[in-house]
Protein backbone atom coordinates (compact mmCIF):
# COMPACT_ATOMS: atom_id res chain seq x y z
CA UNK A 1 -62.38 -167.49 -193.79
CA UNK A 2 -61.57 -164.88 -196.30
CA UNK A 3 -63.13 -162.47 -194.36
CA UNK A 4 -61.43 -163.43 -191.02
CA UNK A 5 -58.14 -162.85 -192.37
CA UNK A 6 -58.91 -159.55 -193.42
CA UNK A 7 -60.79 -159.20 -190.12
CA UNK A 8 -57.58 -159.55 -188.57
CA UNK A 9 -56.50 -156.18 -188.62
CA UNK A 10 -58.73 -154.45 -187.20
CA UNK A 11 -59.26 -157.23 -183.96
CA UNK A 12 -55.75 -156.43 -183.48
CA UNK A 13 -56.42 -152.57 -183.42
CA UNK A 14 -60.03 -153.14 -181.45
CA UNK A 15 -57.62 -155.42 -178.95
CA UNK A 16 -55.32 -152.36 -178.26
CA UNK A 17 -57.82 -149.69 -178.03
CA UNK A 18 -59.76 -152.12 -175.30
CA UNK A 19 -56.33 -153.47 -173.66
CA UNK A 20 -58.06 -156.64 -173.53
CA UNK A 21 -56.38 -159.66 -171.73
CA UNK A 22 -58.42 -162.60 -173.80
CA UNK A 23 -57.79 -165.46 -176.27
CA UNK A 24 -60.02 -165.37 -179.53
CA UNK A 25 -60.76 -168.21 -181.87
CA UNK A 26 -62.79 -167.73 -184.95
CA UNK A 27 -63.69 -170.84 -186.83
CA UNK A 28 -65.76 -171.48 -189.79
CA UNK A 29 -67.65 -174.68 -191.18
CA UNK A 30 -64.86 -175.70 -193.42
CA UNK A 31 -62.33 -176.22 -190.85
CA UNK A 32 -60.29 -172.86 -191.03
CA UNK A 33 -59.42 -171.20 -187.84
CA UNK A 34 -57.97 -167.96 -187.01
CA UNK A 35 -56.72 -168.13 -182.63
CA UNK A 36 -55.21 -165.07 -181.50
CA UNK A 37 -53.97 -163.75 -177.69
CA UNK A 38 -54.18 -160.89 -176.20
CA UNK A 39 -52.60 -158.68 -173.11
CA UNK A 40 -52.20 -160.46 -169.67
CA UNK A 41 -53.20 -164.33 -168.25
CA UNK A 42 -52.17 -162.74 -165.36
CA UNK A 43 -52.11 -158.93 -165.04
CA UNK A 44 -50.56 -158.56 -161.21
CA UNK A 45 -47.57 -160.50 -162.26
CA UNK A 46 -47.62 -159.50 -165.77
CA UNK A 47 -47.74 -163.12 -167.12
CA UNK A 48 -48.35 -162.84 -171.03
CA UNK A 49 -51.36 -164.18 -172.06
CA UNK A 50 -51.30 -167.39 -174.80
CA UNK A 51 -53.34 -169.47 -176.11
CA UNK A 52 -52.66 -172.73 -173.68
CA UNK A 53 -53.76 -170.87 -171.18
CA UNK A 54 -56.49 -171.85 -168.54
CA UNK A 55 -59.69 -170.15 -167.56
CA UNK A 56 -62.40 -170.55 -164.78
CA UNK A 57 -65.58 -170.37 -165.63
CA UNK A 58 -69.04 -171.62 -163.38
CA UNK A 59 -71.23 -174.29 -164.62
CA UNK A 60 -73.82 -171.90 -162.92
CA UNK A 61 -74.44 -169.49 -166.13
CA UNK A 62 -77.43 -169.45 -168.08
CA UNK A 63 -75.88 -170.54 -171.05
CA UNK A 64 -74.59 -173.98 -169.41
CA UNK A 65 -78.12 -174.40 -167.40
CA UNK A 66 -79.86 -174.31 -170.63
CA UNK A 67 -77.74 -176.78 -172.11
CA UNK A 68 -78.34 -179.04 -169.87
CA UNK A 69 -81.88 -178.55 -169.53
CA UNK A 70 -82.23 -178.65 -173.01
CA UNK A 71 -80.57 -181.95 -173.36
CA UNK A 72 -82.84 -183.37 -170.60
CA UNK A 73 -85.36 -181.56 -172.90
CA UNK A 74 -84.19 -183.89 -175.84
CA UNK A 75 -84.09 -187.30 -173.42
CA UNK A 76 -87.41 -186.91 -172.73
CA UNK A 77 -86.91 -185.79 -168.62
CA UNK A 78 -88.60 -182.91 -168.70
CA UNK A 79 -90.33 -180.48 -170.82
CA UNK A 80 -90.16 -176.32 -171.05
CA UNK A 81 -94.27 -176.44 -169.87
CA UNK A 82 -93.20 -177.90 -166.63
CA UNK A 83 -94.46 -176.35 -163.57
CA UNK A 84 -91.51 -176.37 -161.14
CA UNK A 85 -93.51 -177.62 -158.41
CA UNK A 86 -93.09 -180.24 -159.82
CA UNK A 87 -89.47 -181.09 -159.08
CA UNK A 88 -89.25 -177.99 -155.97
CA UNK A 89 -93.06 -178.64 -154.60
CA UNK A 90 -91.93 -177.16 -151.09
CA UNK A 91 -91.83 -173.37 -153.18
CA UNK A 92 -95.63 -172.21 -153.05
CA UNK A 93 -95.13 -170.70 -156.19
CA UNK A 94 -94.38 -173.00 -157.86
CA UNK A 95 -97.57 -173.71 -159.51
CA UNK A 96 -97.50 -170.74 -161.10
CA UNK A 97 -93.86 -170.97 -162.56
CA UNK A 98 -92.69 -172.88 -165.65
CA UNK A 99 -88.85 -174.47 -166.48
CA UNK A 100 -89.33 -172.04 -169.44
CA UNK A 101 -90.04 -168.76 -167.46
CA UNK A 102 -86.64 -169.63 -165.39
CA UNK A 103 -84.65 -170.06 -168.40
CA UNK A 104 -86.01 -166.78 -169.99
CA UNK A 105 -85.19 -164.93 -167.23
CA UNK A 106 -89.10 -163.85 -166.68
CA UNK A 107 -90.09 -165.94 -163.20
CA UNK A 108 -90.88 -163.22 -161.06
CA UNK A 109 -88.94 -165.11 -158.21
CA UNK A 110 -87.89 -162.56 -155.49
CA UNK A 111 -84.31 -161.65 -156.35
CA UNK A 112 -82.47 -163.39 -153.62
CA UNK A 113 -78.89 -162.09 -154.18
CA UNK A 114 -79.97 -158.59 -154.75
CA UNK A 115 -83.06 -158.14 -152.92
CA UNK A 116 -82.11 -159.92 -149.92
CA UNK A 117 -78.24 -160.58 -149.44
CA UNK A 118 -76.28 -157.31 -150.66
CA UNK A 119 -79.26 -155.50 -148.66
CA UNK A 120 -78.62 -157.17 -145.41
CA UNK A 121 -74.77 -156.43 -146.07
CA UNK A 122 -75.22 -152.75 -146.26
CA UNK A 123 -76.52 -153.22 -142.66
CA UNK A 124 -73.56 -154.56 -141.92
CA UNK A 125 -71.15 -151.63 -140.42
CA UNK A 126 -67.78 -153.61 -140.90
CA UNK A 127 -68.67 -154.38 -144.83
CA UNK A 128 -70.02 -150.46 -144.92
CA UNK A 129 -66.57 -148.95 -143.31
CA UNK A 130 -65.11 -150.57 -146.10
CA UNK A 131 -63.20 -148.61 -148.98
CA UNK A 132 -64.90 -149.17 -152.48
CA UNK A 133 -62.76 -151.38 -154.17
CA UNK A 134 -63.07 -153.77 -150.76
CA UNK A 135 -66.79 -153.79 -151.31
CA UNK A 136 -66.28 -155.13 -154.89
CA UNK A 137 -63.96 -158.12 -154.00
CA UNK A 138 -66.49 -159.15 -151.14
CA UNK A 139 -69.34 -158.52 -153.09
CA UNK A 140 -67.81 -160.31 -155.75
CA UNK A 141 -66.86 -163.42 -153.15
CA UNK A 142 -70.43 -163.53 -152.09
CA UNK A 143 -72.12 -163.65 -155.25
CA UNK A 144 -69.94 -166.56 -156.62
CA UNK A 145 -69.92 -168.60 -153.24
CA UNK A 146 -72.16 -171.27 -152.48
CA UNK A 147 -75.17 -171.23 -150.70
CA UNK A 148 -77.37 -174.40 -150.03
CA UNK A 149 -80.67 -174.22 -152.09
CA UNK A 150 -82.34 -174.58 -148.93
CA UNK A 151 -81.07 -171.41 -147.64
CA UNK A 152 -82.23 -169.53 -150.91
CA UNK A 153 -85.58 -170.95 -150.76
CA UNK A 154 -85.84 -170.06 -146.90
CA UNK A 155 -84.78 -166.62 -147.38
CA UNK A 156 -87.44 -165.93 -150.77
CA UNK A 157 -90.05 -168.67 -149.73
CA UNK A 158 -92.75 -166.52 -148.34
CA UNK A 159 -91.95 -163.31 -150.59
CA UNK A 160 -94.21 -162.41 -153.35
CA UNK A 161 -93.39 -163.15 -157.12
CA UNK A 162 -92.24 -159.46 -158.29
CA UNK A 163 -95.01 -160.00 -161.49
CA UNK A 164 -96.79 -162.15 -163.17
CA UNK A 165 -94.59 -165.06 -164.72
CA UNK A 166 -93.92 -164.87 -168.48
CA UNK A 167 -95.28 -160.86 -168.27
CA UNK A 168 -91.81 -159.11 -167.43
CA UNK A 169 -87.97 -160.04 -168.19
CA UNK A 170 -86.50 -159.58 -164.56
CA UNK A 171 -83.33 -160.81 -164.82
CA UNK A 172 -83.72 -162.60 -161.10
CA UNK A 173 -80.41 -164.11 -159.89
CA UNK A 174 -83.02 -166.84 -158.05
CA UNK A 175 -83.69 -168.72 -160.97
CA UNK A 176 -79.97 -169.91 -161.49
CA UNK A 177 -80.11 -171.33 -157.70
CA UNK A 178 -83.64 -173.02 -158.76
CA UNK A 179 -82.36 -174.50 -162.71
CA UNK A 180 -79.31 -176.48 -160.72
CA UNK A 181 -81.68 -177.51 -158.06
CA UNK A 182 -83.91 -179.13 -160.65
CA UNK A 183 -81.03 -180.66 -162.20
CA UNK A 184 -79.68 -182.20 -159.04
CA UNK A 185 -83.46 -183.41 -158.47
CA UNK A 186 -84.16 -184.70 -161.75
CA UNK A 187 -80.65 -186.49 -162.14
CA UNK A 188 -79.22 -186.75 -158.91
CA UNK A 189 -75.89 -184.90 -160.22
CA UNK A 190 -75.31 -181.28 -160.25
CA UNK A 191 -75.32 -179.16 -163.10
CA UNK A 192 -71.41 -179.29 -163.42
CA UNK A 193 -71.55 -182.86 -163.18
CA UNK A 194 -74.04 -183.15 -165.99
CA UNK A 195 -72.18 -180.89 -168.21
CA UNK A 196 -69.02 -182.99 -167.91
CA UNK A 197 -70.91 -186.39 -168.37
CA UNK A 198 -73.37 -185.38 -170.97
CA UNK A 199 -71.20 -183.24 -173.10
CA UNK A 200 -67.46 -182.30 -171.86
CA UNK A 201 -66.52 -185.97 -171.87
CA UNK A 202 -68.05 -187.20 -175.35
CA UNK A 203 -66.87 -183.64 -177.05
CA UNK A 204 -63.54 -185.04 -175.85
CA UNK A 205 -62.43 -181.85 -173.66
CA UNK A 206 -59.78 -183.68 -171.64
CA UNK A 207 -58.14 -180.87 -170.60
CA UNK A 208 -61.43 -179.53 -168.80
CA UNK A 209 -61.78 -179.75 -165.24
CA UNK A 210 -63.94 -179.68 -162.31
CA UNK A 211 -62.48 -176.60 -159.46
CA UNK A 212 -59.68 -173.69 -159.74
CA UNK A 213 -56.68 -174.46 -160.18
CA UNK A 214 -55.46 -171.55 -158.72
CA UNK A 215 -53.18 -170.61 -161.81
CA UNK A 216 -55.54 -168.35 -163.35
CA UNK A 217 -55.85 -165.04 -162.93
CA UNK A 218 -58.98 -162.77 -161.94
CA UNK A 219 -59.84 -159.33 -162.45
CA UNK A 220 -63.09 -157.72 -162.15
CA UNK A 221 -63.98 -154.38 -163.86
CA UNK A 222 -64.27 -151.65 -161.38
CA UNK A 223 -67.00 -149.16 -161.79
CA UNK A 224 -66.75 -149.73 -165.69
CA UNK A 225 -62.82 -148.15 -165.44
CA UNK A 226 -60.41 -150.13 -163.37
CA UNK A 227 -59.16 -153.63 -163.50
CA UNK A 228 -59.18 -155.50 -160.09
CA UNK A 229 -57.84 -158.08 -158.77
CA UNK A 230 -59.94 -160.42 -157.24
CA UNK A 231 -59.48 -163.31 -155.11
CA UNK A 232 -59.19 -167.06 -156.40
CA UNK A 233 -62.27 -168.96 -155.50
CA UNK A 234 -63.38 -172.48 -156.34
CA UNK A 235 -67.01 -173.02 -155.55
CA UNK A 236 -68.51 -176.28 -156.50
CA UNK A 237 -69.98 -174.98 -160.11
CA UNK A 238 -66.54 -173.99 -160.79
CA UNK A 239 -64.30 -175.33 -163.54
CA UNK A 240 -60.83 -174.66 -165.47
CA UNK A 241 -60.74 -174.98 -169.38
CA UNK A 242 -58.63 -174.04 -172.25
CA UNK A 243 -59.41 -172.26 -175.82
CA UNK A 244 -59.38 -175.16 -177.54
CA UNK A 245 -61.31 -177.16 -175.50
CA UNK A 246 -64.44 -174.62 -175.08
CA UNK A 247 -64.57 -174.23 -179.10
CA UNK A 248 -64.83 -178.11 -179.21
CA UNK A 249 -68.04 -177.07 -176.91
CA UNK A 250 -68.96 -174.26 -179.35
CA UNK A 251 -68.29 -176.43 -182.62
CA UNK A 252 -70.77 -179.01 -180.59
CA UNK A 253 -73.14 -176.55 -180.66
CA UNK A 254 -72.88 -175.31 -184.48
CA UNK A 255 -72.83 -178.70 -186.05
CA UNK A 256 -75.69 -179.94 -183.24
CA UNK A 257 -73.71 -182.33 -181.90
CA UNK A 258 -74.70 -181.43 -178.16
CA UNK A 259 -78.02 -180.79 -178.86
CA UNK A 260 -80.68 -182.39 -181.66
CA UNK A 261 -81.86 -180.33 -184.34
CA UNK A 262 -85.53 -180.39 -182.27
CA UNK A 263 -83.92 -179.23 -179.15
CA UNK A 264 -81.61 -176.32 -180.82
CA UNK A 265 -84.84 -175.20 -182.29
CA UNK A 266 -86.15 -174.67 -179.04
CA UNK A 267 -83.16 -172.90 -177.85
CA UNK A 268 -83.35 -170.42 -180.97
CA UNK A 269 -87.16 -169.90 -180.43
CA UNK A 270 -87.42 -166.22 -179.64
CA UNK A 271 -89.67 -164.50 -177.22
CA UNK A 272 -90.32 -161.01 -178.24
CA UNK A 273 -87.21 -160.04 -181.03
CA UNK A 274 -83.72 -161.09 -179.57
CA UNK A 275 -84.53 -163.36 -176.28
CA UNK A 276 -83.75 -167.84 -176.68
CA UNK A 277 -83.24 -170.16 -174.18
CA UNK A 278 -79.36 -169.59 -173.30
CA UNK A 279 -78.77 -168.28 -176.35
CA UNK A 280 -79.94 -164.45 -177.76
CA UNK A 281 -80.24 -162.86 -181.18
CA UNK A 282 -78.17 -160.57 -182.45
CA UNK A 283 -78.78 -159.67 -185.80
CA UNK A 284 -78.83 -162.69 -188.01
CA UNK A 285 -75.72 -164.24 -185.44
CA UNK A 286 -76.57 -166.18 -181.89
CA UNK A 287 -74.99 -164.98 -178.90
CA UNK A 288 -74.28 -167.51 -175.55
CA UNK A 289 -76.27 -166.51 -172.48
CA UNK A 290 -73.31 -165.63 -170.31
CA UNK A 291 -75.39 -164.13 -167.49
CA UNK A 292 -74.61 -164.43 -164.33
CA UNK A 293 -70.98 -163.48 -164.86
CA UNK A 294 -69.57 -165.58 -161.97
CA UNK A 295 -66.23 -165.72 -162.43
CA UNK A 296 -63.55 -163.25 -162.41
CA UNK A 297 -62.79 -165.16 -165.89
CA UNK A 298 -65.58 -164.52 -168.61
CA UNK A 299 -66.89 -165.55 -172.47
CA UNK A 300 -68.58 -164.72 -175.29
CA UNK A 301 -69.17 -167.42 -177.89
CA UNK A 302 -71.53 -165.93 -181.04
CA UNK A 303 -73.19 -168.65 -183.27
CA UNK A 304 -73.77 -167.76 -187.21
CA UNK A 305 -75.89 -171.93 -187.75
CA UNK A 306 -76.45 -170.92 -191.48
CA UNK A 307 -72.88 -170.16 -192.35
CA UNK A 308 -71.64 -172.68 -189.39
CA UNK A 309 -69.10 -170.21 -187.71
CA UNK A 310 -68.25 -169.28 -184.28
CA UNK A 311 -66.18 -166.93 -182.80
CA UNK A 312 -65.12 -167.46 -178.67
CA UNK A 313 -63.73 -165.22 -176.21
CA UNK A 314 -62.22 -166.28 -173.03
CA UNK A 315 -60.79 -163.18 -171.08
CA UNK A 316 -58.87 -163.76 -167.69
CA UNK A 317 -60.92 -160.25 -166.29
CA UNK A 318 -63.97 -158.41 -167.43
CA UNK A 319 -64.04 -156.36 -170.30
CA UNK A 320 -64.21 -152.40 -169.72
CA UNK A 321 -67.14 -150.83 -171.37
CA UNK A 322 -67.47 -146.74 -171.79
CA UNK A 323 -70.32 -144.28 -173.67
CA UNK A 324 -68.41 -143.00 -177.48
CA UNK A 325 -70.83 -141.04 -179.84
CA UNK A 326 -73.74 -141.57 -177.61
CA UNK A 327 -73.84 -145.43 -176.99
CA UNK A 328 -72.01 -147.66 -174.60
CA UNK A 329 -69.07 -149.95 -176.61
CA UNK A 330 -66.89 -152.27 -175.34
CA UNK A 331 -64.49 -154.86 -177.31
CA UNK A 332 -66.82 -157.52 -177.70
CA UNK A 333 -69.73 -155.71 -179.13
CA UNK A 334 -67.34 -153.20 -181.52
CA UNK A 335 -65.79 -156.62 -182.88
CA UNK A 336 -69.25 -158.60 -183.08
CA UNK A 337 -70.29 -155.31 -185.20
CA UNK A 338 -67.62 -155.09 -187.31
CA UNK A 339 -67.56 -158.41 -188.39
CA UNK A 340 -71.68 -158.40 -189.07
CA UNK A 341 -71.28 -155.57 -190.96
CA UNK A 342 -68.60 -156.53 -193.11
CA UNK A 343 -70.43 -159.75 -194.00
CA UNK A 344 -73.62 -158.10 -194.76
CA UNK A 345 -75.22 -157.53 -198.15
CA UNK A 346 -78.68 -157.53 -199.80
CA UNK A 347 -80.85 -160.93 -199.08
CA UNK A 348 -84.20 -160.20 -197.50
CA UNK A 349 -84.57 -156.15 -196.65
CA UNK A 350 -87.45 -155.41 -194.36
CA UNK A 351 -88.94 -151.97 -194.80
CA UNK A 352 -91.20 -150.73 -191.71
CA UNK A 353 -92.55 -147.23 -190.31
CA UNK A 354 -90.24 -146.78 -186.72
CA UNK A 355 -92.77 -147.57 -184.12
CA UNK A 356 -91.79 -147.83 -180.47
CA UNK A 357 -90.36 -151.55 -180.85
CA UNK A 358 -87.88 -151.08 -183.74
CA UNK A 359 -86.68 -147.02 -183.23
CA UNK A 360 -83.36 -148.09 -181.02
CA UNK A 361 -82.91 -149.87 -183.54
CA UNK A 362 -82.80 -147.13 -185.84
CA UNK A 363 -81.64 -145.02 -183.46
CA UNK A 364 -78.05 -146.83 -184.27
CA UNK A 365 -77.83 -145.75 -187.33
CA UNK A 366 -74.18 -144.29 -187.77
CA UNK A 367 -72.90 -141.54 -190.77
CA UNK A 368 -69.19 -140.30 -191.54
CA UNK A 369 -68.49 -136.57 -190.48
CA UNK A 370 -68.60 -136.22 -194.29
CA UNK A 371 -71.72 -137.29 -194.73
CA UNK A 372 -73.06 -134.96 -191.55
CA UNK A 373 -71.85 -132.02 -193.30
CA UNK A 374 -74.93 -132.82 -195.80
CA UNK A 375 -77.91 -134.31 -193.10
CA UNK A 376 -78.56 -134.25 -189.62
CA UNK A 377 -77.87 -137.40 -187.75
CA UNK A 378 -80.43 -139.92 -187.43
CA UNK A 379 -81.53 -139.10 -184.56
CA UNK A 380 -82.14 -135.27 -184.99
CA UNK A 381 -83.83 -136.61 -188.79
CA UNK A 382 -86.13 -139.03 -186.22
CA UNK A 383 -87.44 -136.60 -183.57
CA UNK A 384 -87.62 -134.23 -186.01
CA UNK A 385 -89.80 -135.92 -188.32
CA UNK A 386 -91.72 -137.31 -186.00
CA UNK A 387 -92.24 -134.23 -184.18
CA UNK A 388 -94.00 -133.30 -187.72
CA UNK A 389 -96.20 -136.24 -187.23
CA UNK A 390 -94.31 -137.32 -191.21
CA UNK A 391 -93.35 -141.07 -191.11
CA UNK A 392 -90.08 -142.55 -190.83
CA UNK A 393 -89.52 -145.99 -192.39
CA UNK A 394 -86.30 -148.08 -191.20
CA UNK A 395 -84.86 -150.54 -193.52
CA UNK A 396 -83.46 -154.27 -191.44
CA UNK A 397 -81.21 -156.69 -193.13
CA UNK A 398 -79.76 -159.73 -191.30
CA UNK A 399 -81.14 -158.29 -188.46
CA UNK A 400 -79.03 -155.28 -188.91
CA UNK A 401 -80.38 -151.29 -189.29
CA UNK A 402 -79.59 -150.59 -192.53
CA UNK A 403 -80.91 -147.02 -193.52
CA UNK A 404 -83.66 -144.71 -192.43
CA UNK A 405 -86.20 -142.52 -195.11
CA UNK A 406 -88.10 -139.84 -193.70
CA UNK A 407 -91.15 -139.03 -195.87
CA UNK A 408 -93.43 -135.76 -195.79
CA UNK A 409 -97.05 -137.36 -196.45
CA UNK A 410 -99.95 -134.64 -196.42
CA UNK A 411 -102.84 -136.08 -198.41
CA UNK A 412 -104.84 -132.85 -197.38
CA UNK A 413 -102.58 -130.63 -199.01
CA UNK A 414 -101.21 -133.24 -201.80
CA UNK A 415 -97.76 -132.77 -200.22
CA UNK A 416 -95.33 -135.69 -200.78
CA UNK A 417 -91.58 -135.50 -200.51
CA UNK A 418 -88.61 -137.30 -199.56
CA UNK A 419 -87.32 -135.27 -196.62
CA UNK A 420 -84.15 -137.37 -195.59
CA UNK A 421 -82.69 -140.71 -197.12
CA UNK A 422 -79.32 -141.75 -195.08
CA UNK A 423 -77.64 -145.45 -195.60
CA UNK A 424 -75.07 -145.88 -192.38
CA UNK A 425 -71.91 -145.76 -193.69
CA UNK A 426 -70.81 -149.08 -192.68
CA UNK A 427 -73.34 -150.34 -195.48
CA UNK A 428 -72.60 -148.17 -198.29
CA UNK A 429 -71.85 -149.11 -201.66
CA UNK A 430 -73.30 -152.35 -201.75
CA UNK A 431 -77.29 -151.28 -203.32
CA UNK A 432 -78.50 -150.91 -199.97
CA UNK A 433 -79.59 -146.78 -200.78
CA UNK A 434 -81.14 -147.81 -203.72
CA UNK A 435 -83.02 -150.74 -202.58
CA UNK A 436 -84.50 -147.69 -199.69
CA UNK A 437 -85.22 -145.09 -202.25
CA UNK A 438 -87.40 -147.68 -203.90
CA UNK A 439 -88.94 -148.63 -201.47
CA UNK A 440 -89.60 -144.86 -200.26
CA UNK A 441 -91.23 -144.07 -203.23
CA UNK A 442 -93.50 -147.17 -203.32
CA UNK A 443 -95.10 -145.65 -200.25
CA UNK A 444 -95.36 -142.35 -201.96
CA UNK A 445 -97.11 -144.03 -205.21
CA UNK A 446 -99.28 -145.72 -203.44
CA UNK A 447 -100.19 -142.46 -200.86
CA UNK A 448 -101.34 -140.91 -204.16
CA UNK A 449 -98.22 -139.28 -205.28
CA UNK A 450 -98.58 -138.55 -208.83
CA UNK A 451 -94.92 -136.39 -209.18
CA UNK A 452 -91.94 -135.80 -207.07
CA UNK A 453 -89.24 -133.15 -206.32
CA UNK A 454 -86.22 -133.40 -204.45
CA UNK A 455 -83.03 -131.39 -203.66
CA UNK A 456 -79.49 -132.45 -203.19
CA UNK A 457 -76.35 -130.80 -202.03
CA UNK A 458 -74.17 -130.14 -204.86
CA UNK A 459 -70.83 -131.41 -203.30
CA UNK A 460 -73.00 -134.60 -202.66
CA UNK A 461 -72.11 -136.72 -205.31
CA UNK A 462 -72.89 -140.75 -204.29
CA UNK A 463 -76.90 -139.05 -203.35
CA UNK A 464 -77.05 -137.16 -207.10
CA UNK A 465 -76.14 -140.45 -208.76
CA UNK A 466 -78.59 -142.30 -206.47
CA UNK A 467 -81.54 -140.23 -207.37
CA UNK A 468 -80.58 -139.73 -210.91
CA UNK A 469 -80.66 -143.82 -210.96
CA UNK A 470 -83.98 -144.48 -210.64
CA UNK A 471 -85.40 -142.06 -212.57
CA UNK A 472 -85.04 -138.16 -210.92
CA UNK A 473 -84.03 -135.53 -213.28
CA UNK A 474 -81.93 -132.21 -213.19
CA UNK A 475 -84.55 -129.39 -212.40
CA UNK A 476 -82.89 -126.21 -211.12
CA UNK A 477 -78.82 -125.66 -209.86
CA UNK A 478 -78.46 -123.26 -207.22
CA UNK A 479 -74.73 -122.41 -205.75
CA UNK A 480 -75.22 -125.32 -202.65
CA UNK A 481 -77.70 -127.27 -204.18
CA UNK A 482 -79.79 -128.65 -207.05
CA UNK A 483 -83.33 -129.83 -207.44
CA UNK A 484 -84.36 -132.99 -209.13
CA UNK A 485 -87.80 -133.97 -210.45
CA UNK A 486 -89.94 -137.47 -210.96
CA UNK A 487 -92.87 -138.06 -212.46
CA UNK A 488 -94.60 -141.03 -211.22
């Protein structure tokens, strides 16, 4: 937990810069912990958050529904290739949908909440008179309400799938109403109930509880900006927990106590690069599922199962998110970051020409002001290289986008360079740019490169000893810049 402690710090400055009302717990496989609150349990009255505090969550969240399904996976009730007419054999579509497809968010069941519901309420001219922030708290009651499964299926029954199941991620709020109706098939309990006999209990999370208590406080974020309050609901999925008794849930997980090493597998199976069953990849760490966001109350528990750490969030109101240099932040993700970052040095470097799939990825590539005084960003080195029809290669480590090398490759006119080489500066200093330059000019060697000349800003010092490293030497000095040679 070396790093945590150090880590510290700057969660303490990302937790003022956000305002965050939450209570953190970072644990590793050893047994060290690091728990930290933050800001308000209870912003109206001003109530200090700490870390006995309570939070209600719903049982009604991907992350939860694939637990359980996944353990039902493990007893043997029911498999991920299960049609769903199966258990629901009243939905005519059924045939054509598997448990798998509802868990992955890629159905194509009609979305009943947002295609149906929230449409019909815009019709409504009481709900439409309405200021804005009224709209959100009903909205916001509606969504988290219950509504009989028969009702949902009524209301989406004779509407078309919106595409071809397994082709599209649609993000349907149907399928959450469909998981728990399979579970209360399939077991005769609901999907709370399941949780809290299956895994809540035997974790020993005592001081975990079906309902609302009505002592926590809930505050949804208002068009991205404003904190809310919202009103205190207890729908039947609902239930109140503690910090310490949701990371005995996300130790569970780690150390595959709640599920088998067979049916964590399954949960960390990806489809496409980042998307598991309740669980999604970011980087070389595992992030819990936490969509719908029911609640006023939220999470965010990340999994690293090599190094057997997890970090969990519980915030009494949603976090605010904004755009800064180009890309929307918000606490969770700037702290998720920092800490991947920090941790990350050379194991198993990927180098690949951007294509379509992996250039947002490079896309996030960040520099210091210092170092833009020498390059263009990565983006303007991107479009413009690209625009030149010259490749762009992006080197990955633990998942992470590590550095970008922009090559000029003209085999017509025997033309081979190294236009751009940038490391993000969250990376530097660990053999990261000299791991890319070699692997830049293996793709120059073997495009029939036989020599090699490059220049360098004078005042750039860490790029000069770089090239000058694996084998470039002093050619020409000019007053901003110098040129290096190579022979291959």
């Amino acid at each position: 937990m070396k790093a945590d402690r150090t880590f510290i710090t700057e969660m303490d400055r990302l937790a003022e810069k956000w305002d965050i009302c939450a209570a953190i717990q970072i644990e590793d496989g050893y047994g060290a912990s690091v728990r930290k609150a933050y800001g308000f349990a209870d912003r109206k009255t001003e109530r200090k958050m700490t870390l006995d505090d309570r939070f209600c969550l719903s049982a009604h969240n991907l992350f939860f529904l694939s637990l359980c399904m996944l353990h039902l996976v493990q007893r043997g009730r029911i498999k991920l290739s299960d049609k769903i007419n199966r258990f629901i054999p009243e939905y005519k579509e059924g045939h054509r949908i598997t448990v798998a497809q509802l868990l992955r968010m890629e159905s194509g069941l009609p979305d009943e909440l947002y295609q149906v519901r929230l449409p019909l309420l815009q019709k409504d001219g009481a709900h439409v008179s309405l200021s804005d922030e009224e709209k959100f708290r009903k909205e916001y009651e509606i969504k988290v309400s219950d509504v009989p499964f028969s009702q949902v299926l009524e209301r989406i029954g004779e509407m078309e799938l919106t595409h071809i199941p397994g082709k599209e991620d649609d993000g349907s709020f149907t399928a959450i109403p469909f998981l728990a109706e399979i579970i209360l098939r399939l077991e005769k309990k609901t999907a709370l109930e399941y949780l809290f006999e299956q895994m809540f209990r035997p974790l020993g999370m005592d001081d975990t509880y079906p309902g609302n208590d009505g002592t926590v406080g809930n505050f949804g974020c208002f068009k991205d900006v404003q904190q809310v309050a919202l009103p205190s609901l207890s729908p039947s999925h609902a239930f109140t927990t503690t910090l310490a008794d949701m990371n005995k849930l996300a130790r569970g997980v780690v150390e595959k106590r709640v599920l088998s090493e067979r049916a964590l597998q399954l949960a960390l199976h990806l489809k496409g690069e980042t998307q598991g069953i309740g669980l999604y990849k970011l980087g070389d760490i595992f992030c819990a599922d936490n969509y719908p966001r029911m609640m006023g109350n939220d999470f965010r528990i990340y999994f690293d199962f090599k190094e057997k750490m997890t970090r969990l969030i519980l915030n009494s109101e949603d976090f605010i998110s904004r755009r800064e240099n180009g890309e929307w932040l918000s606490f969770p993700g700037e702290l998720r970051r920092y800490f991947q970052y920090a941790q990350a040095y050379p194991d198993k470097p990927e180098f690949k020409k951007i294509t379509g799939k992996n250039v947002w990825d490079a896309l996030d590539i960040q520099l210091t002001p210092a170092q833009l005084s020498f390059v263009p960003d990565a983006k303007s080195c991107i479009a413009g290289s690209l625009a030149r029809r010259h490749p762009v290669y992006l080197l990955k480590d633990h998942g992470l986008p590590v550095g970008i090398a922009a090559l000029t490759v003209d085999d017509r006119k025997k033309e081979y360079h190294v236009d751009f080489l940038q490391v993000d500066h969250r990376l530097q200093g660990r053999g990261y740019g000299r791991i890319l330059l070699t692997r830049a000019l293996d793709v120059l060697k073997k495009a029939g490169a036989k020599k090699l000349e490059i220049g360098v800003n004078r005042f750039n010092i860490p790029a000069q000893k770089l090239y000058l490293s694996v084998g470039f030497e002093l050619e020409r000095v000019y007053e901003e810049f110098m040129e290096l040679k190579m022979e291959l």
